[in-house]
C-alpha atoms as a PDB file:
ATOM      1  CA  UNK A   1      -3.981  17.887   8.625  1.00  0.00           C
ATOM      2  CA  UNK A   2      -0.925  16.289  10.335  1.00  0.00           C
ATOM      3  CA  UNK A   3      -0.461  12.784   9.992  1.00  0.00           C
ATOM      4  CA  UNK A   4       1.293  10.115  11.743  1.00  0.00           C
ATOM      5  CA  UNK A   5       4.288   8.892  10.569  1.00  0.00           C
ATOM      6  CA  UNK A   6       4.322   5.024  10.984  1.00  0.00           C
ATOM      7  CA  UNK A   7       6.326   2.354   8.632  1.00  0.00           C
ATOM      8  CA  UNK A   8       3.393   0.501   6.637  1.00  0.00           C
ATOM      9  CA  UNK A   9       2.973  -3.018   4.599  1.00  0.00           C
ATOM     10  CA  UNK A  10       0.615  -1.002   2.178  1.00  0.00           C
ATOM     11  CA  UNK A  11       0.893   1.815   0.484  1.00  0.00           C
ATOM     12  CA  UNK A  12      -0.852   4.295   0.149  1.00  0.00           C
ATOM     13  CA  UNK A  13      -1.177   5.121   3.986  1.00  0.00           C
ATOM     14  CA  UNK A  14       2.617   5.485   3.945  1.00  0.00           C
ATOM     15  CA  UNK A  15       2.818   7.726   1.179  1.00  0.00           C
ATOM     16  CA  UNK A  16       0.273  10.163   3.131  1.00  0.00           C
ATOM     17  CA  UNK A  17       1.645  10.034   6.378  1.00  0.00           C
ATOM     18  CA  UNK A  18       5.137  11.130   4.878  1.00  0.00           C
ATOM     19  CA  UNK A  19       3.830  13.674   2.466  1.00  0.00           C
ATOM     20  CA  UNK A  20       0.964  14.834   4.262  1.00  0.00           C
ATOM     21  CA  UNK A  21      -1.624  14.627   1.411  1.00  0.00           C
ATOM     22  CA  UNK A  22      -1.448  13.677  -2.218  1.00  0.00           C
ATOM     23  CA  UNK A  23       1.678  13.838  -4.852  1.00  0.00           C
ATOM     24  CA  UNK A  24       1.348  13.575  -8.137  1.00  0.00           C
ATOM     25  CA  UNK A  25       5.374  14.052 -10.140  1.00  0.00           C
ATOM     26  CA  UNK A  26       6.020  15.018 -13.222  1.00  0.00           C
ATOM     27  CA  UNK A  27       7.891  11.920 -14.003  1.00  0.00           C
ATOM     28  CA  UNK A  28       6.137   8.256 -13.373  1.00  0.00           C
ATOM     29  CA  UNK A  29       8.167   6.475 -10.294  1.00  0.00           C
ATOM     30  CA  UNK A  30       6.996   2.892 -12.491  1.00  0.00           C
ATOM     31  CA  UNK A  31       9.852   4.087 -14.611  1.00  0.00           C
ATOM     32  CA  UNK A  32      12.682   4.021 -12.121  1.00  0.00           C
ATOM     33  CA  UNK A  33      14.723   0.783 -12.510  1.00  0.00           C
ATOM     34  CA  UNK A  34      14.606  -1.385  -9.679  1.00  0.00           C
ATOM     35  CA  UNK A  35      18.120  -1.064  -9.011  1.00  0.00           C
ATOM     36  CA  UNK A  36      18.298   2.738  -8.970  1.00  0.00           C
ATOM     37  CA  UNK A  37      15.350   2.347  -6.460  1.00  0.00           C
ATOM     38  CA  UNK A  38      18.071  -0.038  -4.345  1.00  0.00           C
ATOM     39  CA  UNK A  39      20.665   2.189  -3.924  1.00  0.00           C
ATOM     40  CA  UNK A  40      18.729   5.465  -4.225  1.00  0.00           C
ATOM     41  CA  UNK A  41      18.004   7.099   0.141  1.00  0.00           C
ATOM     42  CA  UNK A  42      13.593   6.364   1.296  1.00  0.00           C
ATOM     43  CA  UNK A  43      12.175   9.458   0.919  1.00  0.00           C
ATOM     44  CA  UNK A  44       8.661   8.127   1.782  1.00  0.00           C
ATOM     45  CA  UNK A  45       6.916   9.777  -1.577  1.00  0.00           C
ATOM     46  CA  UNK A  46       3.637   8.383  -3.182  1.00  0.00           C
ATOM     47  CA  UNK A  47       2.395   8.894  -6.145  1.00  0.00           C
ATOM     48  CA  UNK A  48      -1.403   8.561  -6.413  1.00  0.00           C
ATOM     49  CA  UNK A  49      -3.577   8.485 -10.023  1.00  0.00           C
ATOM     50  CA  UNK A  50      -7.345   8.259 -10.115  1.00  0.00           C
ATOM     51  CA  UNK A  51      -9.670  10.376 -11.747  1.00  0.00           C
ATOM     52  CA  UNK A  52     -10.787  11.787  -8.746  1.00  0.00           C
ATOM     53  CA  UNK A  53      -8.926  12.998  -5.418  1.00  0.00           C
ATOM     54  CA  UNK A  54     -10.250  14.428  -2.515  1.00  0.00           C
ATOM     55  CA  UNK A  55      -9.070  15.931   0.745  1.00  0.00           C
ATOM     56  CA  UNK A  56     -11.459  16.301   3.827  1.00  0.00           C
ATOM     57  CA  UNK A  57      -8.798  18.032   6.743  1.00  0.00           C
ATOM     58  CA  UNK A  58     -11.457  18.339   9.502  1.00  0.00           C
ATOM     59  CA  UNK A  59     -13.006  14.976   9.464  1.00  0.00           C
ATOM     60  CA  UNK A  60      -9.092  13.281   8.437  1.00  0.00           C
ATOM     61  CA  UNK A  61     -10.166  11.548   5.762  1.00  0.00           C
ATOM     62  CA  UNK A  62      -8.345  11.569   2.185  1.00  0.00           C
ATOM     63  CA  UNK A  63     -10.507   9.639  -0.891  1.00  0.00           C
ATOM     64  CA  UNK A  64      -9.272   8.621  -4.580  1.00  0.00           C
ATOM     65  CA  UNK A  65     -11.773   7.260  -6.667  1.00  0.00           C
ATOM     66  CA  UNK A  66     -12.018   5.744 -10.414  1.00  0.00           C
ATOM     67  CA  UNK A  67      -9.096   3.992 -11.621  1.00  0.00           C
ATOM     68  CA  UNK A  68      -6.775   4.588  -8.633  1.00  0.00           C
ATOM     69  CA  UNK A  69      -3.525   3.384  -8.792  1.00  0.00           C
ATOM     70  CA  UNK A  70      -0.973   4.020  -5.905  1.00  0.00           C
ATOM     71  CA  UNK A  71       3.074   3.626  -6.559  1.00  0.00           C
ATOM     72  CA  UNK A  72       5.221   3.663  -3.381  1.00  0.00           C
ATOM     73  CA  UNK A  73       8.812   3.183  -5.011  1.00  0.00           C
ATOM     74  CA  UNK A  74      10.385   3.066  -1.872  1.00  0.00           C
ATOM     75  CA  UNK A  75       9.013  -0.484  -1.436  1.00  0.00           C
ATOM     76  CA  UNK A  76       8.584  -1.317  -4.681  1.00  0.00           C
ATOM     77  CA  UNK A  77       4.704  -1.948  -4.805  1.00  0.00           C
ATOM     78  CA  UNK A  78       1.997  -0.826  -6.754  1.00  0.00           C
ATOM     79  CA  UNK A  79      -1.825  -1.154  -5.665  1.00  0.00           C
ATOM     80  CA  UNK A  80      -4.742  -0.332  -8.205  1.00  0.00           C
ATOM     81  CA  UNK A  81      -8.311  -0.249  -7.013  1.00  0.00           C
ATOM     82  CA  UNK A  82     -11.752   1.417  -7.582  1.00  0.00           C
ATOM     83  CA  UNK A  83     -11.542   3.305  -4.451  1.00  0.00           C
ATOM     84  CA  UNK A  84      -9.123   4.215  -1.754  1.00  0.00           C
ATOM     85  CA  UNK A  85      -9.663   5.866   1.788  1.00  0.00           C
ATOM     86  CA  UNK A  86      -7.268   7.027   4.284  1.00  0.00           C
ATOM     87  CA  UNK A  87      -8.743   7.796   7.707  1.00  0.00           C
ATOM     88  CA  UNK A  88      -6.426   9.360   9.246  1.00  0.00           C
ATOM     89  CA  UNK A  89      -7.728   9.877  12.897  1.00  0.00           C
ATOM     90  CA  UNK A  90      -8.554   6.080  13.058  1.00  0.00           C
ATOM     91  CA  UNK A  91      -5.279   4.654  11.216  1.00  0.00           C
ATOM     92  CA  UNK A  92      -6.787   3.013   8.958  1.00  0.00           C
ATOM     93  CA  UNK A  93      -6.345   2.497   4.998  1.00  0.00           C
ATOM     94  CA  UNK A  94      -9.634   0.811   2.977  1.00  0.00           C
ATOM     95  CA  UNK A  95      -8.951  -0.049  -0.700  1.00  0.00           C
ATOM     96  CA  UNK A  96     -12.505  -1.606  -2.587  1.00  0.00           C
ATOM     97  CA  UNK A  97     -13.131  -2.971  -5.637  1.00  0.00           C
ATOM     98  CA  UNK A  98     -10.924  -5.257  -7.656  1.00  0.00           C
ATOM     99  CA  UNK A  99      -7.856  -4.400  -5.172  1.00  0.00           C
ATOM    100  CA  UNK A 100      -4.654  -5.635  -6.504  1.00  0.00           C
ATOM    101  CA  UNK A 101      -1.090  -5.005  -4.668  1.00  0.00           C
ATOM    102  CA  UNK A 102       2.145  -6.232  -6.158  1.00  0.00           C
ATOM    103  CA  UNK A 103       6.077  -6.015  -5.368  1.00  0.00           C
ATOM    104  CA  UNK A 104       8.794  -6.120  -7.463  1.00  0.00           C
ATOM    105  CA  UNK A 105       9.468  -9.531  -6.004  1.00  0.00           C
ATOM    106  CA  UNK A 106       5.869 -10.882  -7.389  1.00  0.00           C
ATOM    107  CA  UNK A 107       4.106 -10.948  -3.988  1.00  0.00           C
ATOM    108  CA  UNK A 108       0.626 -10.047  -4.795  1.00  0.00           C
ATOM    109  CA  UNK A 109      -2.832  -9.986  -3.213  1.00  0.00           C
ATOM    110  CA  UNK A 110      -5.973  -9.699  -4.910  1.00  0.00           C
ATOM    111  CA  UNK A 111      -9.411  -9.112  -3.035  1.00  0.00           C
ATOM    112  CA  UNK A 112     -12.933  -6.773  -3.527  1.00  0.00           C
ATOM    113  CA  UNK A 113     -11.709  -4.980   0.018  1.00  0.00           C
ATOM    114  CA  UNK A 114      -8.782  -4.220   1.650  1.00  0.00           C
ATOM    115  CA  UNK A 115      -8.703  -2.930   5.571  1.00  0.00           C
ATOM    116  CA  UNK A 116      -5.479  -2.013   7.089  1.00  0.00           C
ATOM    117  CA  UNK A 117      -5.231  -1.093  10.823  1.00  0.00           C
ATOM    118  CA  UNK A 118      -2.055   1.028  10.954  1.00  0.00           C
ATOM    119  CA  UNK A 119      -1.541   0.932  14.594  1.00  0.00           C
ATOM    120  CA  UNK A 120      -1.763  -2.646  14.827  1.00  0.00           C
ATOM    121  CA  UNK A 121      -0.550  -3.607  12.029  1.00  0.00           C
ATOM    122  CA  UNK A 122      -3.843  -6.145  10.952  1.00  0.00           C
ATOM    123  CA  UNK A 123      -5.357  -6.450   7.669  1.00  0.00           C
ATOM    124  CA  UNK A 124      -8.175  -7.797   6.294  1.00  0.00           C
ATOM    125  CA  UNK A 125      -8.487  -9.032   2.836  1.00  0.00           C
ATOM    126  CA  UNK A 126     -12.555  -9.399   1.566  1.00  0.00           C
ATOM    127  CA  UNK A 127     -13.422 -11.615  -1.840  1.00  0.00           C
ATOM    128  CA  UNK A 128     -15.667 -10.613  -4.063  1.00  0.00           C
ATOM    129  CA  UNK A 129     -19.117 -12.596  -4.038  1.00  0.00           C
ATOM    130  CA  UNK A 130     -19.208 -16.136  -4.173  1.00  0.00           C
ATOM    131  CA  UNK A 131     -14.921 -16.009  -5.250  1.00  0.00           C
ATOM    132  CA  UNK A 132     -11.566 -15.927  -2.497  1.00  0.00           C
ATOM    133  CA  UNK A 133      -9.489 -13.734  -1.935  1.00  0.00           C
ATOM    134  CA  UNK A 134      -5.826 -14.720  -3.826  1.00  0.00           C
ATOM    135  CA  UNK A 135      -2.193 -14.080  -2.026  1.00  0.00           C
ATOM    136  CA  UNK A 136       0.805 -15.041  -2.865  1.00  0.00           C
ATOM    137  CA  UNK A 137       4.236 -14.182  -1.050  1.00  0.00           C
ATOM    138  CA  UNK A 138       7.567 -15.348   0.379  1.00  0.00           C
ATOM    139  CA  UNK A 139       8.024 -16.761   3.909  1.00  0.00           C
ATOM    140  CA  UNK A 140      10.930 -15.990   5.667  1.00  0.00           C
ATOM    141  CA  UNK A 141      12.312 -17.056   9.043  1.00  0.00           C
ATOM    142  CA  UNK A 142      13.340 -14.099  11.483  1.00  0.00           C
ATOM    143  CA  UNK A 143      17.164 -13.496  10.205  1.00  0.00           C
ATOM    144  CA  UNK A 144      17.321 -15.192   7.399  1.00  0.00           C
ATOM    145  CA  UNK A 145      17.007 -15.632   3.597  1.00  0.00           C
ATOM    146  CA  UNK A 146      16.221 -18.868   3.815  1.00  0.00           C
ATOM    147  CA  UNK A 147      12.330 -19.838   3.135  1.00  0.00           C
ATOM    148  CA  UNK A 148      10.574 -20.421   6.848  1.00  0.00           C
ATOM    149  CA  UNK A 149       9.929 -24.595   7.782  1.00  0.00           C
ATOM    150  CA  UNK A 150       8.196 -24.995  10.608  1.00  0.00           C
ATOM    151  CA  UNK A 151       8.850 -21.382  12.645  1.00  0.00           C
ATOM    152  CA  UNK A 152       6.679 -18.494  12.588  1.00  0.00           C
ATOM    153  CA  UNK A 153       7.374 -16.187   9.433  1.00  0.00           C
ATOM    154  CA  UNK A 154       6.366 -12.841   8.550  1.00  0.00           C
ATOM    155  CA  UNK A 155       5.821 -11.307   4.923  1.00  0.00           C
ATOM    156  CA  UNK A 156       8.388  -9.410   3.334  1.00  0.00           C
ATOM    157  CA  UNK A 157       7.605  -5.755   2.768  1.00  0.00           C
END
């Protein structure tokens, strides 16, 4: 299965796209100091844990389930759910049940489901029943380090 290679706010469709399925090292990435992880080159690499993986090449579709948790080092985040799916003829990334992503920087989002459209970069963050979903992150104008006022801002990867 080839997939595309495309620069990505989550994780765990990154991670595939640059390895091509699932990696699982030796060593835990959570180890890696934060500034080693500065200064070391991108090399794209996931590691994904659940207690079960599964690859389907025809239909493009790659499945974790039960306790998954997905390090991308390269951009410092970590995402745990119940379940994650990668279709990769679509471009798109579902994470369900008590999804939780998290930087180094202590942006976070916490939801029951998780859509990310690869191609247009869109997601869509589901509560569970009856609760919201939470976010937190830094604004930042265009440019600058500076928090955002009153222009457009985008979240920091």
């Amino acid at each position: 299965m080839t997939l595309p290679q495309r620069p990505l706010l989550f994780v765990l469709a990154a991670g595939l796209a640059a390895t091509g399925l699932l990696v699982l090292p030796s060593r835990p990435v959570s180890a890696q100091a934060p500034a080693a992880r500065a200064q070391a080159p991108a090399t794209g690499m996931v590691t994904i844990e659940a207690d079960r993986q599964q690859a389907d090449n025809q239909n493009g579709i790659v499945t974790a389930t039960g306790n998954v948790r997905i390090v991308y080092a390269d951009r410092g985040m970590t995402a745990t759910s119940r379940q994650a799916q990668y279709f990769s003829n679509e471009g798109r990334l579902v994470l369900t049940g008590d999804v939780d992503v998290i930087d180094t920087d202590g942006q976070r989002l916490r939801a029951e489901r998780l859509v990310y459209q690869l191609d247009s970069e869109r997601m869509v963050a589901e509560p569970p029943a009856g609760q919201q979903v939470f976010s937190r992150f830094r604004l930042q104008q265009q440019g600058s380090a500076k928090p955002a006022t009153a222009k457009p801002a985008t979240i920091k990867p």
